[in-house]
Protein backbone atom coordinates (compact mmCIF):
# COMPACT_ATOMS: atom_id res chain seq x y z
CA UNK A 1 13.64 1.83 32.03
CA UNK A 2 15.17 -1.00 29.82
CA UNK A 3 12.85 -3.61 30.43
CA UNK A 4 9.97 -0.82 29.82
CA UNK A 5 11.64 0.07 26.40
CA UNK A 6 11.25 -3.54 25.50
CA UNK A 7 7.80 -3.90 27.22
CA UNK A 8 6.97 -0.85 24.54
CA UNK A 9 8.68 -2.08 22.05
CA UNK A 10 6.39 -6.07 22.13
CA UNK A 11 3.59 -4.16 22.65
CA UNK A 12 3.70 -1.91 19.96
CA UNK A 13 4.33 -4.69 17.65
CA UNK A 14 1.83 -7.25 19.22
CA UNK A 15 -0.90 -5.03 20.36
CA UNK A 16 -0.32 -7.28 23.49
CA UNK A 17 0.90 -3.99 25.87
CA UNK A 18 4.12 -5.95 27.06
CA UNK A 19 3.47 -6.65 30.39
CA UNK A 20 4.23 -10.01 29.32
CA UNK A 21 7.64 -9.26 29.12
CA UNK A 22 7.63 -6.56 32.10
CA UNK A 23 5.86 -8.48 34.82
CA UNK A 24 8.28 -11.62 35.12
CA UNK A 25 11.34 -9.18 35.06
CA UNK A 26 9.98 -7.40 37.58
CA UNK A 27 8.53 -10.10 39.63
CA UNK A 28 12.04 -12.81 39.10
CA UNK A 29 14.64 -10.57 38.43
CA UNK A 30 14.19 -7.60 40.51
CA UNK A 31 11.67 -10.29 42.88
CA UNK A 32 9.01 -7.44 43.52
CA UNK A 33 5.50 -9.31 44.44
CA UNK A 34 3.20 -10.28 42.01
CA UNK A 35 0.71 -7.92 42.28
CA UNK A 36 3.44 -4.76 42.59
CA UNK A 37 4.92 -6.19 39.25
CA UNK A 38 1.45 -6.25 37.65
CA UNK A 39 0.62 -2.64 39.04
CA UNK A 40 3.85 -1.15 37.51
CA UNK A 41 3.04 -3.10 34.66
CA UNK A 42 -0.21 -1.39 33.83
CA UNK A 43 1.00 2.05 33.81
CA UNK A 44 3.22 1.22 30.77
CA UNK A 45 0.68 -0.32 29.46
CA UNK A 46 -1.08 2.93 29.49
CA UNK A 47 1.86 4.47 28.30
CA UNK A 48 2.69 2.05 25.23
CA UNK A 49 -1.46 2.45 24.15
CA UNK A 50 -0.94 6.40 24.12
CA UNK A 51 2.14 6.45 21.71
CA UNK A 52 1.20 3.55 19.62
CA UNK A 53 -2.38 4.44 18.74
CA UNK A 54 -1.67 8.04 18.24
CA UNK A 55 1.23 7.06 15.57
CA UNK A 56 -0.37 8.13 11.99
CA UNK A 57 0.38 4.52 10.15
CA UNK A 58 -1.19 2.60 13.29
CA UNK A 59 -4.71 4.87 13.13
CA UNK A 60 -5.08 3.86 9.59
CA UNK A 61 -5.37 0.19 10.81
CA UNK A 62 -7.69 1.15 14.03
CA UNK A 63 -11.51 -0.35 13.59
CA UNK A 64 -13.04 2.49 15.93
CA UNK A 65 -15.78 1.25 16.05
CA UNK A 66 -15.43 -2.30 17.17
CA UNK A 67 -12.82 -0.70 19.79
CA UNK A 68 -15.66 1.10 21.52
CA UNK A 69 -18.42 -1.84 21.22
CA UNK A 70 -15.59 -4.56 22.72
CA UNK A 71 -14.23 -1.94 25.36
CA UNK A 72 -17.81 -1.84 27.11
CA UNK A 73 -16.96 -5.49 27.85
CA UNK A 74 -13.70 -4.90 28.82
CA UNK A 75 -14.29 -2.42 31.00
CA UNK A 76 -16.96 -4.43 32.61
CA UNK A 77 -14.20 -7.28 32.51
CA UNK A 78 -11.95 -4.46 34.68
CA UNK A 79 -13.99 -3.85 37.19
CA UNK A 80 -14.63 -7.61 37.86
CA UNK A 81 -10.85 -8.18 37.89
CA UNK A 82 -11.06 -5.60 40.59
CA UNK A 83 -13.28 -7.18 42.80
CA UNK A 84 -11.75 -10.20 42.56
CA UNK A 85 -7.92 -8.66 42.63
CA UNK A 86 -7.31 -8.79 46.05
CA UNK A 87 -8.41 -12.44 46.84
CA UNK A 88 -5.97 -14.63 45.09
CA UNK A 89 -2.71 -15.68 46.82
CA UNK A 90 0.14 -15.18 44.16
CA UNK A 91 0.69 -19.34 43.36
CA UNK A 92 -3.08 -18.83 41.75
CA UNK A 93 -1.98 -16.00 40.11
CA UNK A 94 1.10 -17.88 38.60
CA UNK A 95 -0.99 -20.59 37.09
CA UNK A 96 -3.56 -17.90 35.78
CA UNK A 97 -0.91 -16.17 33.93
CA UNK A 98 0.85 -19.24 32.32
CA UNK A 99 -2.60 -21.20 31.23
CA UNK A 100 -3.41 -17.73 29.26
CA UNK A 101 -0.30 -17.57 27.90
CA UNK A 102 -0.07 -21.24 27.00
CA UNK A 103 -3.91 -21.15 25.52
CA UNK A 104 -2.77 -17.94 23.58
CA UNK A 105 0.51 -19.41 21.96
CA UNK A 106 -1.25 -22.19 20.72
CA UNK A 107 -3.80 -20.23 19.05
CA UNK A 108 -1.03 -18.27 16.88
CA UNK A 109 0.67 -20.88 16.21
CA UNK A 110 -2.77 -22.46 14.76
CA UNK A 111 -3.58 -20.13 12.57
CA UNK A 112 0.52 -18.58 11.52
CA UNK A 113 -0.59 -19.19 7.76
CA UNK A 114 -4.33 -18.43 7.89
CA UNK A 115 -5.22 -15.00 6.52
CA UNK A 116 -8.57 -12.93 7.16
CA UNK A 117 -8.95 -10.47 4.80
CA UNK A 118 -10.86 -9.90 1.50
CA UNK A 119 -9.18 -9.06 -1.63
CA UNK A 120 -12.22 -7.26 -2.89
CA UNK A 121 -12.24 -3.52 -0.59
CA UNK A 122 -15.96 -3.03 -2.69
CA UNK A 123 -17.85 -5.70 -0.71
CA UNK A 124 -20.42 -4.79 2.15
CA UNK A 125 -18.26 -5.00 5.21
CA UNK A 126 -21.35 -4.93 7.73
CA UNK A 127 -21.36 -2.65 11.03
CA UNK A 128 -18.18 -3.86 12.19
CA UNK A 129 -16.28 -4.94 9.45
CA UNK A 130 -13.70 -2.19 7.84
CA UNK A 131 -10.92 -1.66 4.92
CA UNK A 132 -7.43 -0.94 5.43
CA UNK A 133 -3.91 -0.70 3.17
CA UNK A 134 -2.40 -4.11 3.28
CA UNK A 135 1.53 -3.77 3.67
CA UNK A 136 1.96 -7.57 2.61
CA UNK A 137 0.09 -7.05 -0.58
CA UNK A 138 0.29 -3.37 -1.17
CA UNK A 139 -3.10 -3.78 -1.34
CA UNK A 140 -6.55 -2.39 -0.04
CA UNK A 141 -8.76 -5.28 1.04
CA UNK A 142 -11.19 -5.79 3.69
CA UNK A 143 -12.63 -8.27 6.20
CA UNK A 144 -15.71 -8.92 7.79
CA UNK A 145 -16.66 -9.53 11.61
CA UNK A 146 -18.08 -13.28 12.53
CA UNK A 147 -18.75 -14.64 15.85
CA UNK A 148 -19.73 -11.62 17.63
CA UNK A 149 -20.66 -13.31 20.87
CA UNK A 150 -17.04 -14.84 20.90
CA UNK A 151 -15.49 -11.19 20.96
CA UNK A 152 -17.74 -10.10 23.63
CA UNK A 153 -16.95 -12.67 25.80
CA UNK A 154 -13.16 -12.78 25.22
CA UNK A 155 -13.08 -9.08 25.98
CA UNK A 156 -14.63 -9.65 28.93
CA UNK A 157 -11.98 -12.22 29.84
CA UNK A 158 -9.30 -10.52 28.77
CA UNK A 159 -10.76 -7.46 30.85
CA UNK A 160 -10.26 -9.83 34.46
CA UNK A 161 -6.68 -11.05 33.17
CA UNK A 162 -5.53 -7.29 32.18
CA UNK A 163 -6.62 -6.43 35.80
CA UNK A 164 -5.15 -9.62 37.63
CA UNK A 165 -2.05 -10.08 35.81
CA UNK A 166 -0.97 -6.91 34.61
CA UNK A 167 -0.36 -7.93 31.14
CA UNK A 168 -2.94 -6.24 29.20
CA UNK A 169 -5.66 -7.25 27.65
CA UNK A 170 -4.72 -7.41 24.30
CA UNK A 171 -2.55 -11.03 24.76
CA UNK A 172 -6.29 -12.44 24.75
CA UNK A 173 -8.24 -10.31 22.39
CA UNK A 174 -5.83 -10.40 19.07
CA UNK A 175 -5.69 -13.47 19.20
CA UNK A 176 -9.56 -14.28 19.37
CA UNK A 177 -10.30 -11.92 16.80
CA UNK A 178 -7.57 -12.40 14.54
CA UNK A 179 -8.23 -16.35 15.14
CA UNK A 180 -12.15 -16.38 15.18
CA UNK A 181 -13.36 -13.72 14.38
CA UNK A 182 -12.25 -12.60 10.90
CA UNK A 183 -10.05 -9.70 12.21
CA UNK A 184 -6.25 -9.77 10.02
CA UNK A 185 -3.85 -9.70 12.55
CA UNK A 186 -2.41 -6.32 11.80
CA UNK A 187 -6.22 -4.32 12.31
CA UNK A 188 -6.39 -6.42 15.51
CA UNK A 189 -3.06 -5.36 17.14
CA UNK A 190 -4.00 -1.71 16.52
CA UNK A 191 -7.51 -1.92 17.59
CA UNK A 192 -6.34 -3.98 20.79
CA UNK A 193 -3.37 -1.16 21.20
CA UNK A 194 -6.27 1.50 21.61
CA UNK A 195 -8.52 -0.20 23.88
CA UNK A 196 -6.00 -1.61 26.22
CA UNK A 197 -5.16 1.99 27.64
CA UNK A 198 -8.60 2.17 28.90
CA UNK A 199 -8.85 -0.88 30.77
CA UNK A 200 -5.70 -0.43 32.16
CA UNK A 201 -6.55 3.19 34.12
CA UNK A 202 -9.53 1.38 35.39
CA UNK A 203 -7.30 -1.12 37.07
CA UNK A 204 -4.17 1.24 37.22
CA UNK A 205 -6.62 3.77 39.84
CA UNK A 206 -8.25 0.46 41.56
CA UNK A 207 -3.87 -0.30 42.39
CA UNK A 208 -3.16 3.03 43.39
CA UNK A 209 -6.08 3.28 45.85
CA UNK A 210 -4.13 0.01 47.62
CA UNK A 211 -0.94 1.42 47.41
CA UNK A 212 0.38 -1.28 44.47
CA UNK A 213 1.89 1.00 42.49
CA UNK A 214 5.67 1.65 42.99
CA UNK A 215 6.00 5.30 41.65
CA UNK A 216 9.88 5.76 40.63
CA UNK A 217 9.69 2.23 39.20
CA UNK A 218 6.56 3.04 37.28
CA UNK A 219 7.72 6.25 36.19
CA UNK A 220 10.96 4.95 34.63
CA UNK A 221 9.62 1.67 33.19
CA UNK A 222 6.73 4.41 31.56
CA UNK A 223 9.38 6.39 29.99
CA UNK A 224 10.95 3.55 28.53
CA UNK A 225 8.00 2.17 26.96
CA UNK A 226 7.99 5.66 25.23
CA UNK A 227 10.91 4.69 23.60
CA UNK A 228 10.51 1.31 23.11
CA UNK A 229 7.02 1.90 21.11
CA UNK A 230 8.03 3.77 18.32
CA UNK A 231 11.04 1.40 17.75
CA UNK A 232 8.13 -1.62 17.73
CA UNK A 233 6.31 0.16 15.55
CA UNK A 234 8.81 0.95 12.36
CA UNK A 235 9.62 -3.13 13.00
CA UNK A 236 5.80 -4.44 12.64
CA UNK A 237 5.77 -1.83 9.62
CA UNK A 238 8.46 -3.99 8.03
CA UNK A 239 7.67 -7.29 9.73
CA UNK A 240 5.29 -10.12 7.64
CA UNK A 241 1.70 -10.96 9.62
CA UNK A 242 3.03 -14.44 9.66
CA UNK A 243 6.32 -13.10 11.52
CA UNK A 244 4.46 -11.52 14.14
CA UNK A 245 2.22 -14.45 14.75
CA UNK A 246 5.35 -16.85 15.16
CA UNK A 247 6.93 -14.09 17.56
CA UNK A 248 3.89 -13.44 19.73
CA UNK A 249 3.48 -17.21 20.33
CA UNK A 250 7.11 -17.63 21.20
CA UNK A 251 6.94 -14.73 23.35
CA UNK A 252 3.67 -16.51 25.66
CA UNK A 253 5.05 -20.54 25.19
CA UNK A 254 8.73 -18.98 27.00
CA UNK A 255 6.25 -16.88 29.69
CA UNK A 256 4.13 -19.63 29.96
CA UNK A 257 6.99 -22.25 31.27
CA UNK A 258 8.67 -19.84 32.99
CA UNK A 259 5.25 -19.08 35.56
CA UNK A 260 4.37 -22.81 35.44
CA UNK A 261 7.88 -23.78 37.08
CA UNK A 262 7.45 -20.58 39.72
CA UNK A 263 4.23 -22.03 40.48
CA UNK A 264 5.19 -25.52 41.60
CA UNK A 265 8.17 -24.26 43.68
């Protein structure tokens, strides 16, 4: 129930759903397989998406909109990771997990200082673009959507690592919309905090039908990402964008070492 509660807590702030915090403690401290660590892991993030996107301050930030368009591929993404779940031995999984995280952390750390939105809220925004309050300006401002065919195809990635790993697919897509495709970093956590509760059930039900899923464990670590979420989300209401960057790229480069040494043992 701890380690959910801080699984809830990351992924409320992060948009990331925390399974990159919940899936090595499961998997090296409590040594539960991979793919029973990445089941469990799932279900909170299910759990975190519910509270975080139904929280009043975090649906101001949601793009609706370009949720639904980039959950078709993610979805799609899902059900590939489902196919594919059940053929890779654990060491593969291992080195899947840390080369996302790695690519990931260097992203954020890239772009810490780079900022994404407008000043101007009266521009034309386009089909996919949106406005929103701007806590680090006390501001409204807006930003646009570029490099559409980069968003599809990173939610389609992050779709088959939500599914494999366990982690959510939001440790790929903020960053790759934040990073490339105009998307400030606070829209894109909230935005990725919605749509990660959908892929999830699709791999979440494709787990259960194999038995994955270890129900006390997933209950308890569920109820503590309950907790954990609403305590994430009064700290990213208070936290800088360039804060949050720095923490979600510390968060992956520590993950990231930590599955490349379990990987060559």
């Amino acid at each position: 129930m701890l380690a959910g509660a801080g699984t809830g807590c990351l992924g409320a702030l992060l948009g990331i759903g925390g399974g990159v915090f919940l899936v090595p403690f499961l998997n090296l401290v409590l040594h539960l397989p991979f793919k029973e660590s990445a089941a469990i892991s799932l279900v909170t993030v299910i759990a975190t998406s519910s509270a975080t996107s139904a929280s009043p301050g975090r649906l101001s930030l949601v793009n609706l909109r370009l949720g639904m368009v980039l959950e078709i591929f993610t979805t799609l993404g899902g059900l590939t990771g489902v196919l594919l779940l059940h053929r890779f031995h654990d060491r593969a999984l291992y080195i899947t997990f840390a080369l996302a995280m790695a690519a990931v952390s260097a992203v954020m750390i890239r772009v810490r200082d780079s900022r994404t939105s407008i000043p101007d809220p009266t521009i034309d925004v386009g089909a996919l673009g949106a406005r929103y309050h701007d806590p680090d300006t006390n501001a409204l401002v807006a930003y646009r959507m570029r490099r559409m065919p980069v968003a599809f195809g990173m939610s389609y990635l992050a779709g088959i690592v939500s599914t494999l790993a366990g982690i959510g697919g939001g440790v790929l897509k903020v960053p790759a919309l934040n990073a490339w495709c105009g998307v400030p970093m606070r829209p894109a956590a909230a935005t990725s905090a919605l749509m990660i509760g959908a892929t999830a059930v699709v791999a979440s039900i494709a787990n259960f039908v194999h038995g994955g899923i270890v129900a006390p464990m997933a209950a308890a670590a569920a109820l503590g990402a309950l907790l954990g979420s609403r305590l994430g989300f009064v700290i990213g209401a208070r936290t800088r964008a360039r804060g949050l960057k720095l923490l979600m790229a510390a968060v992956l480069a520590i993950v990231a070492i930590i599955y490349f040494k379990q990987a060559m043992l």
